[in-house]
N, C-alpha and C. Protein backbone atom coordinates (compact mmCIF):
# COMPACT_ATOMS: atom_id res chain seq x y z
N UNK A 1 0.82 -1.19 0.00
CA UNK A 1 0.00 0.00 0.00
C UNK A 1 0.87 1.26 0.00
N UNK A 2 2.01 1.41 0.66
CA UNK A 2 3.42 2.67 0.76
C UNK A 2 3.48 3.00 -0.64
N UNK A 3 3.78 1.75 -1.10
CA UNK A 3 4.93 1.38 -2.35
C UNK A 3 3.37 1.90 -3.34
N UNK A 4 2.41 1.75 -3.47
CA UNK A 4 1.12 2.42 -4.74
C UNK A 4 1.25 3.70 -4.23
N UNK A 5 1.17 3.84 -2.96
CA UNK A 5 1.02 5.65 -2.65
C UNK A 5 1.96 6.57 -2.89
N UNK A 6 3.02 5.86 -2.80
CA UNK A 6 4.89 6.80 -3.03
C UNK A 6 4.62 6.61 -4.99
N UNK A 7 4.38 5.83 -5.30
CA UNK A 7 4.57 5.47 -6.36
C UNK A 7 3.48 6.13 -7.27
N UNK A 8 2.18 6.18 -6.86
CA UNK A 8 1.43 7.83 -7.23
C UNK A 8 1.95 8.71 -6.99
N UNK A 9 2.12 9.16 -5.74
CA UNK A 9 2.70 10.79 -5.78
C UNK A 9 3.49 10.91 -6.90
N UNK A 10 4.63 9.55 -7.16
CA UNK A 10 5.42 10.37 -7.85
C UNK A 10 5.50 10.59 -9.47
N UNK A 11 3.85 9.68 -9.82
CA UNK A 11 3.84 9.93 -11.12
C UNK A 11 3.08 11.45 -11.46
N UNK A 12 2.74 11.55 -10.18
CA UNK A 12 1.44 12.84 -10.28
C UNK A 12 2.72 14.02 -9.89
N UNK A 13 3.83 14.02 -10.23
CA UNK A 13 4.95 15.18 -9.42
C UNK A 13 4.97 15.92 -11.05
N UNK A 14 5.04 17.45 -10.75
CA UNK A 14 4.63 18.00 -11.93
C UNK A 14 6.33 18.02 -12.22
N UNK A 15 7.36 18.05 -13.59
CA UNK A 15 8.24 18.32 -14.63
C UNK A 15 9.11 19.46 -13.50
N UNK A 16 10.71 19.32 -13.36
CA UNK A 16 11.04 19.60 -12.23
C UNK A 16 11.00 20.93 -13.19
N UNK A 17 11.30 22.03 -12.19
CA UNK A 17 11.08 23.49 -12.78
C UNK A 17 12.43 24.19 -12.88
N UNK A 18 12.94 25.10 -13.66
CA UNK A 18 14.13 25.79 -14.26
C UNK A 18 14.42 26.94 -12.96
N UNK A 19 14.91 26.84 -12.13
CA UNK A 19 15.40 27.80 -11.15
C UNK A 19 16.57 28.33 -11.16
N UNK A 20 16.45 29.95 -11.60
CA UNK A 20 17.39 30.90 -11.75
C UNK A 20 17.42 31.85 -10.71
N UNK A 21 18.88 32.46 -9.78
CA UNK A 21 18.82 32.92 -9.12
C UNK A 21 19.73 34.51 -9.77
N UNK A 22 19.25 35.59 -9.80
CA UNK A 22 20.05 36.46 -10.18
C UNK A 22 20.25 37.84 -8.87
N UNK A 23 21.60 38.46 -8.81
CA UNK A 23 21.98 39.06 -8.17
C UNK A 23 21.63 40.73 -9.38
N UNK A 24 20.86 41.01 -8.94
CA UNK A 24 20.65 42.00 -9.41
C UNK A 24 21.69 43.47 -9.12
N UNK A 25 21.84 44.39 -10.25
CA UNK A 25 23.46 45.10 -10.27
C UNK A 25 22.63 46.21 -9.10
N UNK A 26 23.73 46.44 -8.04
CA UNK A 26 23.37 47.65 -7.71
C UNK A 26 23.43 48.80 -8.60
N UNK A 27 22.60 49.63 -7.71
CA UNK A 27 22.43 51.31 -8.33
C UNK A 27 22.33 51.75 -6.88
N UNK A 28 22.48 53.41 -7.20
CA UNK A 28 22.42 54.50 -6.31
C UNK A 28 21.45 54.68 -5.52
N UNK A 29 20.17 53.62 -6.10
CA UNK A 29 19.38 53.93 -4.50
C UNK A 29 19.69 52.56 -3.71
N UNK A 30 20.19 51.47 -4.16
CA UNK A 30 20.37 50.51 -3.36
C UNK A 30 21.54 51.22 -1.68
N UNK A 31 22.44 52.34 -2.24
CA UNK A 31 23.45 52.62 -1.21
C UNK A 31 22.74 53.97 -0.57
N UNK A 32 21.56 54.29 -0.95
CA UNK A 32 21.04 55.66 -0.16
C UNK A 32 20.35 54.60 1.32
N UNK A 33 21.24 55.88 2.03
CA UNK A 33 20.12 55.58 3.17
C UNK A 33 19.08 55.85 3.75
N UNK A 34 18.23 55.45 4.90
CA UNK A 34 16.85 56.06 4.67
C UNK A 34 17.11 57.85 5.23
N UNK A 35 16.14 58.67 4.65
CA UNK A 35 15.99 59.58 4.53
C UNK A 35 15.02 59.83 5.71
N UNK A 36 15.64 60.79 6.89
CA UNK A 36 14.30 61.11 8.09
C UNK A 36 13.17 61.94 7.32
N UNK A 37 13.40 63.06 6.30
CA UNK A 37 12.18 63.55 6.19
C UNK A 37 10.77 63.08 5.60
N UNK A 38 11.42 61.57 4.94
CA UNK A 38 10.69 60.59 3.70
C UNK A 38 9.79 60.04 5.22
N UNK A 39 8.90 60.19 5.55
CA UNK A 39 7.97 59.33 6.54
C UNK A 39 7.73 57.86 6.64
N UNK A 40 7.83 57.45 7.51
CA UNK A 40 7.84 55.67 8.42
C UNK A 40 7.03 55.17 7.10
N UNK A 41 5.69 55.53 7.66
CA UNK A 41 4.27 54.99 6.24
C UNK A 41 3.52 56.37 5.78
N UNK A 42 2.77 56.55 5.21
CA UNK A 42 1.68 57.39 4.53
C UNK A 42 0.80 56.93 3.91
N UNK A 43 -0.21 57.68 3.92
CA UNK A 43 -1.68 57.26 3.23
C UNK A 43 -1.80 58.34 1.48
N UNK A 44 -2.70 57.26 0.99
CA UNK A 44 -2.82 57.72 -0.36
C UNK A 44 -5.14 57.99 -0.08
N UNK A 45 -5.22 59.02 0.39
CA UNK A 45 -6.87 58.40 -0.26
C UNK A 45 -7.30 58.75 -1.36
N UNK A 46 -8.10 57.90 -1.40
CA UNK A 46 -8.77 58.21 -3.23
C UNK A 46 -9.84 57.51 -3.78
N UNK A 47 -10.92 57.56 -4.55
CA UNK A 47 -11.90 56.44 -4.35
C UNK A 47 -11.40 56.06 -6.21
N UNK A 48 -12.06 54.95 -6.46
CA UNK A 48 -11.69 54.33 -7.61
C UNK A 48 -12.88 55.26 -8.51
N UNK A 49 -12.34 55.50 -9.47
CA UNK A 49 -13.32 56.23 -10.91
C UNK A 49 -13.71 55.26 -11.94
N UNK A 50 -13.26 54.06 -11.34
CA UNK A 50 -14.28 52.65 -12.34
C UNK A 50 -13.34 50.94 -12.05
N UNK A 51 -13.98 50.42 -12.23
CA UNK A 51 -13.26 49.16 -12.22
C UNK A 51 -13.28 48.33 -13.13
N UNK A 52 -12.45 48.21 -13.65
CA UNK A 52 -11.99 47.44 -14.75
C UNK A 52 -11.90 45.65 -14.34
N UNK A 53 -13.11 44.76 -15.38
CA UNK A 53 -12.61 43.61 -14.93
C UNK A 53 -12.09 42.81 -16.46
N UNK A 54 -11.06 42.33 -16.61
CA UNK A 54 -10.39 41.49 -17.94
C UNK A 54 -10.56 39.96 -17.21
N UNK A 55 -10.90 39.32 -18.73
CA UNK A 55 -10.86 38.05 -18.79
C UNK A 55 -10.15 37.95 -19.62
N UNK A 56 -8.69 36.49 -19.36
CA UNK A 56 -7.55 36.62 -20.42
C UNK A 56 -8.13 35.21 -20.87
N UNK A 57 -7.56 34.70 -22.15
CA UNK A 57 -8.03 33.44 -22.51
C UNK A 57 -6.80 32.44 -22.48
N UNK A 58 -7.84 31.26 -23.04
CA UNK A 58 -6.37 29.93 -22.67
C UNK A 58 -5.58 30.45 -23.87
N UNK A 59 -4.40 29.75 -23.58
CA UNK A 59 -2.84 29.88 -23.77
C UNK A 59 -2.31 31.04 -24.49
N UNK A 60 -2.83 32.45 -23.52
CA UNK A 60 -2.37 33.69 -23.55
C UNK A 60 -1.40 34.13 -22.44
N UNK A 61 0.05 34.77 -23.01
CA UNK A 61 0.13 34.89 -21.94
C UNK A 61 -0.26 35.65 -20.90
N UNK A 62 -0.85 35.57 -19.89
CA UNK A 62 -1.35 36.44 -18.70
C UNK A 62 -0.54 37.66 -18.51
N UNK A 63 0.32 37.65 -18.52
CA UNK A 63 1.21 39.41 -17.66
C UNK A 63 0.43 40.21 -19.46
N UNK A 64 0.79 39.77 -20.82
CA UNK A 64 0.73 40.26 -21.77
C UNK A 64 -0.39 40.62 -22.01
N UNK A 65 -1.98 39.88 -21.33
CA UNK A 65 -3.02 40.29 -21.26
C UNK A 65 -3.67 41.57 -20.95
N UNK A 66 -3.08 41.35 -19.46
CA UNK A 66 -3.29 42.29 -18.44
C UNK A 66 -2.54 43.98 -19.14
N UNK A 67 -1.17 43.72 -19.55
CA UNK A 67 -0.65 45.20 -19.94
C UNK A 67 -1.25 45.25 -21.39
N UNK A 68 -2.02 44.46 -22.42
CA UNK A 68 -3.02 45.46 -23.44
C UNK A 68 -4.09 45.41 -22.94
N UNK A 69 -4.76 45.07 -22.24
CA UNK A 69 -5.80 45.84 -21.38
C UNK A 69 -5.66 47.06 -21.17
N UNK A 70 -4.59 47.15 -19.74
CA UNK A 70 -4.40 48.69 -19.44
C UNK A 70 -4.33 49.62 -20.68
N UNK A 71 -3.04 49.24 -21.50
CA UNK A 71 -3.45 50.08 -22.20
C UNK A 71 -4.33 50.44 -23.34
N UNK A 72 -5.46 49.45 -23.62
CA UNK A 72 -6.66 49.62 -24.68
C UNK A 72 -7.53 50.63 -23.46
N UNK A 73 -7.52 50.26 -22.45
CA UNK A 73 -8.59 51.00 -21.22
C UNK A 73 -7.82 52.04 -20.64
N UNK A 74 -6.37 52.49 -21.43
CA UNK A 74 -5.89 53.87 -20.69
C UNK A 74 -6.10 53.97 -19.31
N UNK A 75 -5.31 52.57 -18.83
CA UNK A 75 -5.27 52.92 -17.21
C UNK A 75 -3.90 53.33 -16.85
N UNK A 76 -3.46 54.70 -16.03
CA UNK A 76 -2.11 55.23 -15.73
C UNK A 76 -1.90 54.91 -14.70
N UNK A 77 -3.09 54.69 -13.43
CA UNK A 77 -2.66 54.50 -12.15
C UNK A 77 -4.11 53.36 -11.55
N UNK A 78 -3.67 52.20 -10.91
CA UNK A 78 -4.62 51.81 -10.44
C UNK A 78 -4.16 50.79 -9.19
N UNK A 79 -5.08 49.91 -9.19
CA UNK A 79 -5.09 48.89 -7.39
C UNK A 79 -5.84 47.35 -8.41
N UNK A 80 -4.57 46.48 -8.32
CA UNK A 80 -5.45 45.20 -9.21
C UNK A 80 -6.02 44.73 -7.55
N UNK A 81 -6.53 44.38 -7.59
CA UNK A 81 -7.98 43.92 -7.11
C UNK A 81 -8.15 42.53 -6.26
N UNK A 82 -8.01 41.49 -7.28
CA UNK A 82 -7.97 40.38 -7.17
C UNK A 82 -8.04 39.60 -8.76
N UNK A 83 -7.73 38.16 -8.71
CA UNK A 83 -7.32 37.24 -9.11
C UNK A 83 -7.96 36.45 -9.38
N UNK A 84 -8.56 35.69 -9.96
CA UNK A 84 -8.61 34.31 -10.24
C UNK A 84 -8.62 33.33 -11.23
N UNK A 85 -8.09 32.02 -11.35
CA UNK A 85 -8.29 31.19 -12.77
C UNK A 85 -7.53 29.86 -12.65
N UNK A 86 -6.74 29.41 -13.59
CA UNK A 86 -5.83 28.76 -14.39
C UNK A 86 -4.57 28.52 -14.83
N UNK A 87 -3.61 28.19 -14.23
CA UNK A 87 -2.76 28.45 -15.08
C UNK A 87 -2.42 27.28 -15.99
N UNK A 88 -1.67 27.20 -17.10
CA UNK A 88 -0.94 25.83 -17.93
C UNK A 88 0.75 25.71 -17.19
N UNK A 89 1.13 26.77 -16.86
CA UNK A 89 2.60 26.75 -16.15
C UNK A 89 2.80 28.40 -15.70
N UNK A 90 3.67 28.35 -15.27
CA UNK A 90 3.97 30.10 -14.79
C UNK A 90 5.64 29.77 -14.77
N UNK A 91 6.16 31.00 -15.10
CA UNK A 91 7.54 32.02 -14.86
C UNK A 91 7.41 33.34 -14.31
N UNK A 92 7.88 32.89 -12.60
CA UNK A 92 7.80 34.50 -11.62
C UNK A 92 8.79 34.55 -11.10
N UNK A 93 8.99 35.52 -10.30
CA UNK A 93 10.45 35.79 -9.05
C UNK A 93 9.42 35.95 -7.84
N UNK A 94 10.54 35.74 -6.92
CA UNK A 94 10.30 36.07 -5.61
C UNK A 94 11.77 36.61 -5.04
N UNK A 95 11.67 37.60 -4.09
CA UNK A 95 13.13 38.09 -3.52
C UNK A 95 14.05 37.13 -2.76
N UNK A 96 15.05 36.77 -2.32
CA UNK A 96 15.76 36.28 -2.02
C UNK A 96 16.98 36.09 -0.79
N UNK A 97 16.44 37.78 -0.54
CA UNK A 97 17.54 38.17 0.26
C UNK A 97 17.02 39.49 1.20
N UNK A 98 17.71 39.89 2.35
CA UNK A 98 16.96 41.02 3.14
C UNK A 98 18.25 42.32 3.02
N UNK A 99 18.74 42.30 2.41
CA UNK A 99 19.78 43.91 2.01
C UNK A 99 20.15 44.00 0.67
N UNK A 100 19.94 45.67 0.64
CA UNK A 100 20.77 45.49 -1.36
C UNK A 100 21.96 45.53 -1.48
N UNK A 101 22.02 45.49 -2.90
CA UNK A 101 21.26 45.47 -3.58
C UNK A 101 19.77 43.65 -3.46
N UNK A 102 19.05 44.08 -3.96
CA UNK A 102 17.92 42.95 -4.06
C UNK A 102 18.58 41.48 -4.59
N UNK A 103 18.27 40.67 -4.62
CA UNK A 103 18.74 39.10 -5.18
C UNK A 103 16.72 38.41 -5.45
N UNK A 104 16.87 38.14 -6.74
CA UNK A 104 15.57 37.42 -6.92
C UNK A 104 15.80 36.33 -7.28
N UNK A 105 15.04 34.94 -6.92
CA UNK A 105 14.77 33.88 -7.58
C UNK A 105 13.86 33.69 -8.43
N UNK A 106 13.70 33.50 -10.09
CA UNK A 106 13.05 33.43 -10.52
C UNK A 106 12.80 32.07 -10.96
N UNK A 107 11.70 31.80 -11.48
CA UNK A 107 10.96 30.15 -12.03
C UNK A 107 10.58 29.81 -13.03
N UNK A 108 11.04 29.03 -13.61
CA UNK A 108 10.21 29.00 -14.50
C UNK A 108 9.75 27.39 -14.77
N UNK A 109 8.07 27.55 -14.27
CA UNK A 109 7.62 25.94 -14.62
C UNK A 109 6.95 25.53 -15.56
N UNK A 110 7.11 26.06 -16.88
CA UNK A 110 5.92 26.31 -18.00
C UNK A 110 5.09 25.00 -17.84
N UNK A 111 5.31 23.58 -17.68
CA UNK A 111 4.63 22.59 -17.42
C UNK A 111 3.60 22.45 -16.36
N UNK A 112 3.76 23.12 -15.20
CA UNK A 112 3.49 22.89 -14.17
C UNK A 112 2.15 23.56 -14.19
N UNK A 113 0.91 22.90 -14.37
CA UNK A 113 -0.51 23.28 -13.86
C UNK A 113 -0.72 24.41 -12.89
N UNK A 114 -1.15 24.78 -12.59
CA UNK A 114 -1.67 25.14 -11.25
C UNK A 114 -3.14 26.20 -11.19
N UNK A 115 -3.68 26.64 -10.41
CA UNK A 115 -4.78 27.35 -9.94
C UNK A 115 -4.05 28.63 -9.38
N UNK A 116 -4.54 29.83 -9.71
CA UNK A 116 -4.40 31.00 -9.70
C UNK A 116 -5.43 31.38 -8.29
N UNK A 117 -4.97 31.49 -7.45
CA UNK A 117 -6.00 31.65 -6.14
C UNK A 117 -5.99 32.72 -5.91
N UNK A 118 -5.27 33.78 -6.54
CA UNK A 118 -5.10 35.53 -6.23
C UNK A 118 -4.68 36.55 -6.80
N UNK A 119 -4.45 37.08 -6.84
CA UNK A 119 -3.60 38.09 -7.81
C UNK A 119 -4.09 39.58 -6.95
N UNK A 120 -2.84 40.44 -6.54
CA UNK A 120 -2.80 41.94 -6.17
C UNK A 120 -1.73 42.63 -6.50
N UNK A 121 -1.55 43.73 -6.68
CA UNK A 121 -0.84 44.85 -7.04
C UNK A 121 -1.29 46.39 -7.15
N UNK A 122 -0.45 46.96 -8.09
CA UNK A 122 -0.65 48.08 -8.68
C UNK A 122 0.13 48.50 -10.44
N UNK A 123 -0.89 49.03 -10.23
CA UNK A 123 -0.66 49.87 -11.94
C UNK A 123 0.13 51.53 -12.15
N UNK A 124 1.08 51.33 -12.12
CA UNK A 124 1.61 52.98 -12.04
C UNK A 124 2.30 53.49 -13.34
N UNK A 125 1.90 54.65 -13.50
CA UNK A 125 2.26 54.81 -14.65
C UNK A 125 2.29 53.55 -16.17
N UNK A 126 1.05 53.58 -15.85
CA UNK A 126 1.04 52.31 -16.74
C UNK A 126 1.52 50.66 -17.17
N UNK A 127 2.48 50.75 -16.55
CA UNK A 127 3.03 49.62 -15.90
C UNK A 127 2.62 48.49 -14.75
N UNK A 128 2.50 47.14 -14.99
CA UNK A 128 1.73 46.40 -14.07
C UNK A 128 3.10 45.96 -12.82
N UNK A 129 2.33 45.55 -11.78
CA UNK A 129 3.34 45.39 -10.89
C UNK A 129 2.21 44.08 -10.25
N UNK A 130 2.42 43.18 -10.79
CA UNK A 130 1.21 42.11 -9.92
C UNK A 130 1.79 40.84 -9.38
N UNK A 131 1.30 40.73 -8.50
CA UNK A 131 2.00 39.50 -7.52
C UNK A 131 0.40 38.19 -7.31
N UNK A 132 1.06 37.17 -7.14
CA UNK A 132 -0.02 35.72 -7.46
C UNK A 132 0.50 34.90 -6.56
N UNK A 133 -0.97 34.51 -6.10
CA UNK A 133 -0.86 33.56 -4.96
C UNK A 133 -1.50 32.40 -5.82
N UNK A 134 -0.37 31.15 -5.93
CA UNK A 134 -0.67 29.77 -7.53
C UNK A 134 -0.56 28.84 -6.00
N UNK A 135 -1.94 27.99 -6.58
CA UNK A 135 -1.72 26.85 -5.88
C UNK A 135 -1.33 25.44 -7.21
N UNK A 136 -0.24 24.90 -6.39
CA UNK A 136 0.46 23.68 -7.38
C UNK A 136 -0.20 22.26 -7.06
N UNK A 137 -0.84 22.13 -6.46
CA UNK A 137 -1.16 20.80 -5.96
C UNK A 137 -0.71 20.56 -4.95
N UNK A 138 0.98 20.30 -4.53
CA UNK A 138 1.48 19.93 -3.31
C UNK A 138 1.28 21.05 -2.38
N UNK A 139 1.57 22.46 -3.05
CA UNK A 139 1.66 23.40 -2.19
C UNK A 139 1.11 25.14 -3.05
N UNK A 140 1.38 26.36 -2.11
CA UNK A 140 1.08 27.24 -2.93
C UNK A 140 2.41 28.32 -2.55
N UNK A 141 2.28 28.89 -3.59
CA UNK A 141 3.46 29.86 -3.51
C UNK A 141 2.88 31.28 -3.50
N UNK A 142 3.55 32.39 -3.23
CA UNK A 142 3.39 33.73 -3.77
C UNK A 142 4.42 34.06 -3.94
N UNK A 143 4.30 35.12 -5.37
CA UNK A 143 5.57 35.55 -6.22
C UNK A 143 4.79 36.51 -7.03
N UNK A 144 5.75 36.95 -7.93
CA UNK A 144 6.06 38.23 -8.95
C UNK A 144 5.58 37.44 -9.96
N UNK A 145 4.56 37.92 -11.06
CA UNK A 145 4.00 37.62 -12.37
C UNK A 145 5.20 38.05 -13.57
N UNK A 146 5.82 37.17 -14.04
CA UNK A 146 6.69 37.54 -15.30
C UNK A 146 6.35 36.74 -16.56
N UNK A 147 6.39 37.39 -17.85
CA UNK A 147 6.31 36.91 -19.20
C UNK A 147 6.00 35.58 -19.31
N UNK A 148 5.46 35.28 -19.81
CA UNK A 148 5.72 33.35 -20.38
C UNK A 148 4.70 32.36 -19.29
N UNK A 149 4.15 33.41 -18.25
CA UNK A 149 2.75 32.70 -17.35
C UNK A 149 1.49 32.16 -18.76
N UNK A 150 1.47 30.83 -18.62
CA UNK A 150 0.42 31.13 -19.78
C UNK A 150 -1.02 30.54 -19.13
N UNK A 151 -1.82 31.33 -19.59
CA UNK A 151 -3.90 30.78 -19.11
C UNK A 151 -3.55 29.63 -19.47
N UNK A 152 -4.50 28.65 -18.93
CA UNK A 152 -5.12 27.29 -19.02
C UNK A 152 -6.87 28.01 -19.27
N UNK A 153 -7.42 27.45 -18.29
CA UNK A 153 -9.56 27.60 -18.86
C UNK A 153 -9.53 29.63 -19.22
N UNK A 154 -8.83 30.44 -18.06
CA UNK A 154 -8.92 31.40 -18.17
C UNK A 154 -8.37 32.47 -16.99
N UNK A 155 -8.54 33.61 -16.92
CA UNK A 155 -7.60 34.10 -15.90
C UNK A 155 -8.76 35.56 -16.14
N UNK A 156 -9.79 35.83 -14.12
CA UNK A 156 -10.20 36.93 -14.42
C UNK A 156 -9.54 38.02 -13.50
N UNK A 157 -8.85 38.92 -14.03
CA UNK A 157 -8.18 39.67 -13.30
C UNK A 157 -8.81 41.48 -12.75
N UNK A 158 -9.06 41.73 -11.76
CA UNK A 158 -9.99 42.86 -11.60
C UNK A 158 -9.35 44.08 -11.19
N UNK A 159 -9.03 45.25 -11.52
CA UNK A 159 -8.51 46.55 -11.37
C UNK A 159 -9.06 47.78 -11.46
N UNK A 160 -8.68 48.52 -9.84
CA UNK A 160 -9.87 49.54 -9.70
C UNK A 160 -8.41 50.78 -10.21
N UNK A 161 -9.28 51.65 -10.81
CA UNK A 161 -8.61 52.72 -11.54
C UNK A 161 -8.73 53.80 -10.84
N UNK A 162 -7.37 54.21 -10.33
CA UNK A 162 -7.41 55.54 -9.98
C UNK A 162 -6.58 56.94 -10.65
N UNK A 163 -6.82 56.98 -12.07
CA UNK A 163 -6.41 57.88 -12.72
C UNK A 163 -5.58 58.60 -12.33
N UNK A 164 -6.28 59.55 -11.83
CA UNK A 164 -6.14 61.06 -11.00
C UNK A 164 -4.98 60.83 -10.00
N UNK A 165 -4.87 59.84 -9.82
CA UNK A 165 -3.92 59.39 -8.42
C UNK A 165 -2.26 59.08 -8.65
N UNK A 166 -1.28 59.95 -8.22
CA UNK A 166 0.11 59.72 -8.64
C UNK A 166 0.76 58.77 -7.15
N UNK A 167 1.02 57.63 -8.15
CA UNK A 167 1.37 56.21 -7.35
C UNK A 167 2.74 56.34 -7.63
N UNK A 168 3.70 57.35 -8.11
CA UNK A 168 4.95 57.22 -8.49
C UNK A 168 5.76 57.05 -7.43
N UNK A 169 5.44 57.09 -5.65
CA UNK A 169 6.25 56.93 -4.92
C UNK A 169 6.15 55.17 -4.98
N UNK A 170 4.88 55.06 -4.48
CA UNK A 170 4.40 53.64 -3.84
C UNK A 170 5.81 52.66 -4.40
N UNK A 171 6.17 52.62 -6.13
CA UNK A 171 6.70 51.17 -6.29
C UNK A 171 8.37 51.80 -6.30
N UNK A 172 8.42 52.87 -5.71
CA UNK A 172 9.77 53.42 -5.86
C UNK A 172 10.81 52.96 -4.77
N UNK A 173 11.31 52.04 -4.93
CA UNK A 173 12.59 51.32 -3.80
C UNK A 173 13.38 53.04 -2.64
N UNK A 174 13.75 53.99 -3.91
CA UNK A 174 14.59 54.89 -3.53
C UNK A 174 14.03 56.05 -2.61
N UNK A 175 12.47 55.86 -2.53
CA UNK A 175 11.86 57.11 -1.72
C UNK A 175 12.03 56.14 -0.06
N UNK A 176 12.80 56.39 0.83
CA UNK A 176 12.79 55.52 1.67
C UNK A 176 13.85 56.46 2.62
């Protein structure tokens, strides 16, 4: 009975995955230090001026979806929302390290199934910045959405638009 159960798991083990670790080059804000007048936290308020919901289709890639969306719907600044769907495989990073310069591990499992259980970020300056919580079967991860994620059934991704709203600090490492 061990020997059928070890012996499932391991036909059901998804295609081992391509793990790249890169040391990313410092720059000049990696050696700034924090700044007292730049504040601990701060608030942004603002109410959303519409919400945008995209449905991406199978074997698109997802990040590529999401940025001609924004820009067919001229979104400059927004709050993605939430997540949900499919995937056929994903390629993301996650950080690696706690001082800079930054160190990311990135993945890439294009084989690897999984369920899309989340998705949050922001949209600044037009640019997506979205992070995904994938469940794999054995386990779930959260990470950074990069190129080459492709839909399986579908992927609905929801983003409230705040135009009017300058998010240029929020994804800025150097305001700190």
């Amino acid at each position: 009975m061990k020997l059928h159960a070890a012996l499932a798991l391991l036909l059901s083990a998804p295609a081992q995955a391509q793990v790249t670790v890169i040391q990313n080059p410092e720059t000049p804000a990696d050696a700034k230090a924090n700044d007292p007048s730049v504040p601990d936290a701060y608030t942004i308020n603002e109410q959303f001026e519409r919400i945008v919901v995209i449905q991406v289709k199978n074997k698109v890639d997802l990040l590529h979806g999401i940025e001609e969306m924004v820009q067919k719907e001229n979104i400059k600044s927004g709050v993605i929302l939430a997540g949900i769907g499919s995937l056929r495989g994903y390629h993301v990073h996650q950080i690696n390290n706690r001082d800079f310069p930054t160190r990311n591990i990135f993945t890439k499992a294009l084989t690897t199934p999984c369920d899309l259980i989340g998705m949050n970020g922001y949209i600044e300056n037009c640019l997506v910045h979205a992070h995904m919580s994938l469940g794999t079967g054995a386990k779930a991860i959260n990470v950074h959405l990069e190129p080459g994620t492709e839909v399986f059934t579908y992927a609905i991704v929801a983003i409230g638009v705040m135009n009017s709203t300058d998010l240029s600090k929020i994804d800025d490492k150097s305001y700190r």
